[in-house]
Protein backbone atom coordinates (compact mmCIF):
# COMPACT_ATOMS: atom_id res chain seq x y z
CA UNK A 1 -73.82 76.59 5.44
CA UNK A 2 -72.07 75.99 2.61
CA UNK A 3 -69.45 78.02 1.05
CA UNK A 4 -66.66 77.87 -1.85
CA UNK A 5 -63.38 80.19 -1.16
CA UNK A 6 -60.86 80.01 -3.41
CA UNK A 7 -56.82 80.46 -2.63
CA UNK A 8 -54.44 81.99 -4.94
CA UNK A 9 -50.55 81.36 -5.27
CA UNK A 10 -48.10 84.23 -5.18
CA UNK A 11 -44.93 85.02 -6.57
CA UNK A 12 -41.72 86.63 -4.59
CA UNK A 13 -40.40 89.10 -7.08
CA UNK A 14 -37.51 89.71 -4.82
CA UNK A 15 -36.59 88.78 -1.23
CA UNK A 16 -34.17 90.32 0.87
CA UNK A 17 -33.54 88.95 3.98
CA UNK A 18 -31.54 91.19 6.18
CA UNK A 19 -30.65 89.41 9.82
CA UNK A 20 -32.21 87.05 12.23
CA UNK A 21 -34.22 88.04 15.19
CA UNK A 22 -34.73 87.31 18.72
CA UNK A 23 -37.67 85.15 18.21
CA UNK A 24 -35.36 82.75 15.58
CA UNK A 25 -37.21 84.46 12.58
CA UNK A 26 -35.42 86.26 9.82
CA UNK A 27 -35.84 90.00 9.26
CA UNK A 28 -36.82 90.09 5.66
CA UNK A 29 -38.51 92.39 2.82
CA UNK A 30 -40.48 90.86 0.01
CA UNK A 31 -42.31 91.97 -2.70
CA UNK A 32 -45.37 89.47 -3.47
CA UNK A 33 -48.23 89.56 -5.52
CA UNK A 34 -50.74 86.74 -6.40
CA UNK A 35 -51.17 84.10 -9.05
CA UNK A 36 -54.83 84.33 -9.28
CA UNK A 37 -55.29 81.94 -11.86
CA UNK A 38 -53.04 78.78 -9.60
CA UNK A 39 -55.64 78.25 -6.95
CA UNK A 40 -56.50 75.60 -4.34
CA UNK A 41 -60.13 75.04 -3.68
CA UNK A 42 -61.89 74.72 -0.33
CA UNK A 43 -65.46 74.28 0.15
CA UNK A 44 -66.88 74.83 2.95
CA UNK A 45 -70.18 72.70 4.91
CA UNK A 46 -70.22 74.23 8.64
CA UNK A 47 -72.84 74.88 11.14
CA UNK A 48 -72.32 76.40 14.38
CA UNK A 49 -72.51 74.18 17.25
CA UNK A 50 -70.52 71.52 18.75
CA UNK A 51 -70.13 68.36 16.72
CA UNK A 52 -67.71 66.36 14.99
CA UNK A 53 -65.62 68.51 11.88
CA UNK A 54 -64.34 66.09 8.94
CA UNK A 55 -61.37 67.57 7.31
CA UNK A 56 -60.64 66.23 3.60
CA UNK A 57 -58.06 66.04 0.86
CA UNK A 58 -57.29 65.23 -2.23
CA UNK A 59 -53.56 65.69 -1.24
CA UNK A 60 -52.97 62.80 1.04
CA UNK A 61 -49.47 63.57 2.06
CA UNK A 62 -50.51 66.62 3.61
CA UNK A 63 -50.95 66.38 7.51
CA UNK A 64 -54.33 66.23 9.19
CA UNK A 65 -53.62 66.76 12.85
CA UNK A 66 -52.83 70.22 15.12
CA UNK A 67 -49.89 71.29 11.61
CA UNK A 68 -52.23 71.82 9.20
CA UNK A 69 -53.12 74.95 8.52
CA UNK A 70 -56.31 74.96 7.45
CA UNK A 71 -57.54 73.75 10.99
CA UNK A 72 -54.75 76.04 12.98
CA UNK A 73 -56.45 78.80 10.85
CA UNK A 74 -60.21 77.11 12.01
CA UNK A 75 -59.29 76.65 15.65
CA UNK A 76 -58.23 80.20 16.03
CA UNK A 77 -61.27 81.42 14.73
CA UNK A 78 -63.14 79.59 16.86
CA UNK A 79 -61.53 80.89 19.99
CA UNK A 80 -61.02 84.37 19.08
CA UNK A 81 -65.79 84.52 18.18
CA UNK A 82 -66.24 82.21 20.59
CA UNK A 83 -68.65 79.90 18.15
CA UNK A 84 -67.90 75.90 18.00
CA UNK A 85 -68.41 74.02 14.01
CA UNK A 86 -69.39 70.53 13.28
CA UNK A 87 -69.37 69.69 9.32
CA UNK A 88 -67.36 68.98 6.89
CA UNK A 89 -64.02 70.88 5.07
CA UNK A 90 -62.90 69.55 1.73
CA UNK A 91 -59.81 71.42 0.19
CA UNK A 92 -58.84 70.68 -3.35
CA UNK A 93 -54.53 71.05 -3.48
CA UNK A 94 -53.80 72.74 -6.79
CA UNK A 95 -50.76 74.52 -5.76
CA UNK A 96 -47.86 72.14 -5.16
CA UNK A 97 -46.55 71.25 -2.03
CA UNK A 98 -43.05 72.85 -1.00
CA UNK A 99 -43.22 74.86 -3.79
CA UNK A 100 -42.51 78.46 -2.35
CA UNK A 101 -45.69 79.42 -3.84
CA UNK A 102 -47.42 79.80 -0.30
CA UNK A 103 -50.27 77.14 -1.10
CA UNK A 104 -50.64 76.70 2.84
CA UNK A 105 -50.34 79.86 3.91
CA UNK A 106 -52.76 80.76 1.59
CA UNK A 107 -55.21 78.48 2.64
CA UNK A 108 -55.22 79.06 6.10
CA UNK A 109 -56.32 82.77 5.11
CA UNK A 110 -58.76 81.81 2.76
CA UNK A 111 -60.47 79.93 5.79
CA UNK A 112 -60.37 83.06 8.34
CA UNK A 113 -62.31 84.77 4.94
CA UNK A 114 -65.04 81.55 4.50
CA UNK A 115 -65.73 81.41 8.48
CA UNK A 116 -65.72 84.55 8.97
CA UNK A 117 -68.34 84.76 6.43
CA UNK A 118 -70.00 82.03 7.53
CA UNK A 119 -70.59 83.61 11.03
CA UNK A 120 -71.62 86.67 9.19
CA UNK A 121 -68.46 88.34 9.72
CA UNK A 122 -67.97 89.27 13.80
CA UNK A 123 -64.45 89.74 13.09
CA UNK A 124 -62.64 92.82 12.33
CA UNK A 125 -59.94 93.33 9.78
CA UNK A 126 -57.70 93.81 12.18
CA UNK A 127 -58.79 90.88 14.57
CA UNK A 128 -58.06 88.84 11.32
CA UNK A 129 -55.26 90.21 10.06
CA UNK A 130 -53.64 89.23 14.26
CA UNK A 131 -54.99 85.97 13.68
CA UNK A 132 -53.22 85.05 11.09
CA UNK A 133 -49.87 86.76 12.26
CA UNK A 134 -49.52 84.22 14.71
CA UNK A 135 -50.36 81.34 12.16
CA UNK A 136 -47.97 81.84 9.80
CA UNK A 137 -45.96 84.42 8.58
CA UNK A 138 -47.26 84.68 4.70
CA UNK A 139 -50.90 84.59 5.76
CA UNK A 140 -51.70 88.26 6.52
CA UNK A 141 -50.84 89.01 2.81
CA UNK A 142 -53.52 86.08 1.94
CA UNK A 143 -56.43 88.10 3.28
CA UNK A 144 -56.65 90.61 0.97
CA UNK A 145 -53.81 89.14 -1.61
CA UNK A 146 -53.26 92.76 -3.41
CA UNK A 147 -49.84 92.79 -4.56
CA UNK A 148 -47.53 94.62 -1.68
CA UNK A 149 -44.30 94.90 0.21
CA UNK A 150 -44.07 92.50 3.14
CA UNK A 151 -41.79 93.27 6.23
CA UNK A 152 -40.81 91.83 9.41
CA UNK A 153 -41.04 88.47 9.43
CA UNK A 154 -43.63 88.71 6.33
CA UNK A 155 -46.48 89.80 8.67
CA UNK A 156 -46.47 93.81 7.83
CA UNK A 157 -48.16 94.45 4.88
CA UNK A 158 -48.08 97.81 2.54
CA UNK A 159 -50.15 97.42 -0.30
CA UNK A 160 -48.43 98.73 -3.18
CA UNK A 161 -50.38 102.23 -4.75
CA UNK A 162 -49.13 101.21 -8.43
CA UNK A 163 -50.32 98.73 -10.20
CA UNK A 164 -47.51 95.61 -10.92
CA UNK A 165 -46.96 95.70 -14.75
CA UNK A 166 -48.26 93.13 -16.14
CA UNK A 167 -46.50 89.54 -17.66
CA UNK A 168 -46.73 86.41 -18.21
CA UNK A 169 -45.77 83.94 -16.02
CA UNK A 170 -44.15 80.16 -16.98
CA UNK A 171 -44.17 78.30 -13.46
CA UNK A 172 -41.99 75.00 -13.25
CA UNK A 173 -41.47 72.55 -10.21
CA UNK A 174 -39.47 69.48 -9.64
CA UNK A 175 -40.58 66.35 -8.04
CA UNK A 176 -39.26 67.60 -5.11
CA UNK A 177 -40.01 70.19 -2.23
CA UNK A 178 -37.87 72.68 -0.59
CA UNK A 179 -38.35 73.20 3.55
CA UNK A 180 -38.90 76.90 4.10
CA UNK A 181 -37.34 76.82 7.89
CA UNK A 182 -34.05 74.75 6.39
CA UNK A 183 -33.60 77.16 3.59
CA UNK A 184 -33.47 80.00 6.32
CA UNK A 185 -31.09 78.14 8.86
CA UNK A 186 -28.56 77.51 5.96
CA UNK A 187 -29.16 81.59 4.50
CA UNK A 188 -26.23 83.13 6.57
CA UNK A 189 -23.91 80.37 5.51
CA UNK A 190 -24.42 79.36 2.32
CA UNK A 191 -22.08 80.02 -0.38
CA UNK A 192 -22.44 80.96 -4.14
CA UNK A 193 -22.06 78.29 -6.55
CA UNK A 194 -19.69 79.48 -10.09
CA UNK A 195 -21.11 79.94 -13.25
CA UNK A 196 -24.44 80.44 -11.75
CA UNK A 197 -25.85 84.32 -11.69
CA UNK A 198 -27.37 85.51 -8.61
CA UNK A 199 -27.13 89.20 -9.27
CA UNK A 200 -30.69 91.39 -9.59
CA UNK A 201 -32.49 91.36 -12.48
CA UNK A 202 -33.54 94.58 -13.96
CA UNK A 203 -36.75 95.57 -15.49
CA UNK A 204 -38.35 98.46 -16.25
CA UNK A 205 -40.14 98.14 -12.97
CA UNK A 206 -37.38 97.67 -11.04
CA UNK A 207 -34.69 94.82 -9.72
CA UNK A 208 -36.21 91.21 -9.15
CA UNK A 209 -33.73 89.09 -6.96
CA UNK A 210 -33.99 86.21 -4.32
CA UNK A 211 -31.88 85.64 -1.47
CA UNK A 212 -32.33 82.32 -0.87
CA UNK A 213 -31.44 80.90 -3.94
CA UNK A 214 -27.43 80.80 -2.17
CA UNK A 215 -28.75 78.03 -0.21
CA UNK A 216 -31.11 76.38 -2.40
CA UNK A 217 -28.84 76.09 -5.02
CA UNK A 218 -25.86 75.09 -3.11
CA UNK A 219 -27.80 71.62 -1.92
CA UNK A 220 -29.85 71.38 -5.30
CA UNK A 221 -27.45 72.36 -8.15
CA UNK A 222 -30.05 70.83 -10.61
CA UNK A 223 -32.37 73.72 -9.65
CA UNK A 224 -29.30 76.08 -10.15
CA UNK A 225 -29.01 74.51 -13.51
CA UNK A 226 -32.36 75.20 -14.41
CA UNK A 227 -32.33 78.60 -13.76
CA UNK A 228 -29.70 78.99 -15.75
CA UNK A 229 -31.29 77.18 -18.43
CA UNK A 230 -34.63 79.44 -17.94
CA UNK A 231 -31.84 82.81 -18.67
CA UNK A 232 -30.51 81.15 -21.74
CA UNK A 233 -34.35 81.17 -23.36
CA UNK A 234 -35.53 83.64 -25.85
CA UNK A 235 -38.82 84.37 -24.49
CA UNK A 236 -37.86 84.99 -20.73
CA UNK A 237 -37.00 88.38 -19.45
CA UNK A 238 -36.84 87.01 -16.01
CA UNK A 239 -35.74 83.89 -14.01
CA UNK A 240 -36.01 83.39 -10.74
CA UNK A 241 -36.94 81.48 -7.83
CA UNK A 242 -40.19 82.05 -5.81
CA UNK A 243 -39.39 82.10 -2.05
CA UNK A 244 -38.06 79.17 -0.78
CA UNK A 245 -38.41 77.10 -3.60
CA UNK A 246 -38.32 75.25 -5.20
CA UNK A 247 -40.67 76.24 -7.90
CA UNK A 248 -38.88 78.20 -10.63
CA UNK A 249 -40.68 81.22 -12.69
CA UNK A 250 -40.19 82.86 -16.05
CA UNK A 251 -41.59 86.54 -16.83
CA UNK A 252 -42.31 86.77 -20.82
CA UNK A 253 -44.15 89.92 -22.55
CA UNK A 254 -46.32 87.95 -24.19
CA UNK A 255 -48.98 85.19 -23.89
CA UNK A 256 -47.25 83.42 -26.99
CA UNK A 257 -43.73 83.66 -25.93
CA UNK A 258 -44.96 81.77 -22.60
CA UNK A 259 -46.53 78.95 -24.32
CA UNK A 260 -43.78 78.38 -26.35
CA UNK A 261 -41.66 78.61 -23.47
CA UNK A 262 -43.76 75.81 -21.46
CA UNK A 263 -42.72 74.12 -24.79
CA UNK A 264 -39.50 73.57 -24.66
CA UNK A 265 -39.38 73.34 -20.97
CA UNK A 266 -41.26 70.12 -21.02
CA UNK A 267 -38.78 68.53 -23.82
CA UNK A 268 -36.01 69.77 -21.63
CA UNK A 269 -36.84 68.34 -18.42
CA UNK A 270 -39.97 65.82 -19.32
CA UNK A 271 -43.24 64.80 -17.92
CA UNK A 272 -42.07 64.93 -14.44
CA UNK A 273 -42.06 68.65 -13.78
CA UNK A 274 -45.25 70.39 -12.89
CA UNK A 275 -45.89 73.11 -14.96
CA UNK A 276 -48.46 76.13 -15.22
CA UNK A 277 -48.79 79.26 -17.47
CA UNK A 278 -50.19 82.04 -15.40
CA UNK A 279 -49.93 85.91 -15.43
CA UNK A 280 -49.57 88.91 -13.28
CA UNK A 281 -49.98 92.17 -13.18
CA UNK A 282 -52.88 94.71 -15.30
């Protein structure tokens, strides 16, 4: 059968991480809601039965053995129904690598949803939602992908009753990658650097903040300096990073203000950035 599913970024508008637990995770509390409009792709051509399964990608740097999540997320399904695949899975990277904007995560969850359809759906919400607990710790929120409150290690979701207010959204990424465990390991640790501002951000909605910028920052100062940078601008109202980095993202009130910020972002730090203009929110 063959099957499109699409998988959406997100954005941390804060992260608190409060202590680390007994099973070398970090206690934290996260508010995330999605990027619908910064997707990666997969499509889907699966039969049930035994055979041989071809993954593909257009992101060759991205592992193809028991790490990837796509196939953790395919491998667990097929234990938990007890149904065996042959065909082909072709996912289409959109959302940067190491970007803190939960591109893997995301599609590992977007798989449980295109099997699970596939198979006509023999798996519970819950069953899912326990499958992809153990997977990783940002793909519970992937299932359903409403804006909400994360907890624990990321796995407990509450789905916010209000509506996020809505923006738009100036995404910008260096060359490089950030590691999600390493910024962790170095949170308790780290040190702030001076001159750069780590202190909440208020809106109307509330306080946006990220805790792991202290280590981020500390080993890449030129991230640091672009956040900076980002607060100095007209058109943002907020600057922050997303999770672990190292993508960096400006709130604006307006569509216009945006573009013009993507603007002058790409004469300030050139063609090598990614960039994307997105939005949140109602």
């Amino acid at each position: 059968m063959r099957h499109l599913e699409f998988a959406p970024a997100k954005l941390n508008l804060w992260l608190k991480i409060h202590k680390k637990r007994e099973d070398g995770f970090h206690e934290i509390e996260t508010l995330m809601v999605p990027i619908a409009t910064v997707k990666d792709e997969l499509h889907f051509d699966l039969n049930l039965g035994s055979g041989k399964l071809i993954f593909e990608c257009n992101d060759f740097s991205l592992e193809s053995d028991r790490h990837n999540l796509v196939l953790q997320a395919l491998r667990a399904l097929q234990c938990e129904a007890g149904n065996g695949f042959h065909g082909k899975i072709r996912l289409v990277k959109k959302i940067p690598v190491g970007a803190g904007l939960g591109g893997g995560s995301s599609d590992a969850a977007a798989t449980l949803r295109a099997v699970n359809k596939i198979l006509e759906c023999p798996l519970s919400s819950r069953s899912l939602h326990s499958l992809a607990a153990k997977i990783g710790s940002d793909v519970p929120f992937f299932l359903d992908g409403s804006p909400a409150i994360c907890s624990g290690r990321g796995e407990k979701i509450q789905v916010l009753k209000d509506s996020v207010p809505a923006y738009s959204v100036v995404l910008v990424k260096p060359e490089f990658g950030v590691s999600s465990a390493w910024a962790y390991s170095k949170w308790a640790t780290a040190e702030p650097l001076p001159e750069v501002s780590y202190v909440p951000q208020s809106t109307a909605w509330g306080a946006f903040y990220n805790d792991l910028e202290l280590p981020v920052f500390q080993k890449y100062i030129g991230l640091a300096n672009m956040k900076m940078w980002l607060l100095e601008q007209g058109e943002s109202e907020i600057a922050l990073m997303s999770g672990s980095g190292s993508t960096l993202y400006a709130l604006c009130q307006h569509p216009d203000e945006a573009d013009q910020l993507l603007n002058k972002i790409r004469v300030e730090f050139g063609p090598s950035v990614w960039t994307a203009v997105s939005s949140i929110g109602e």
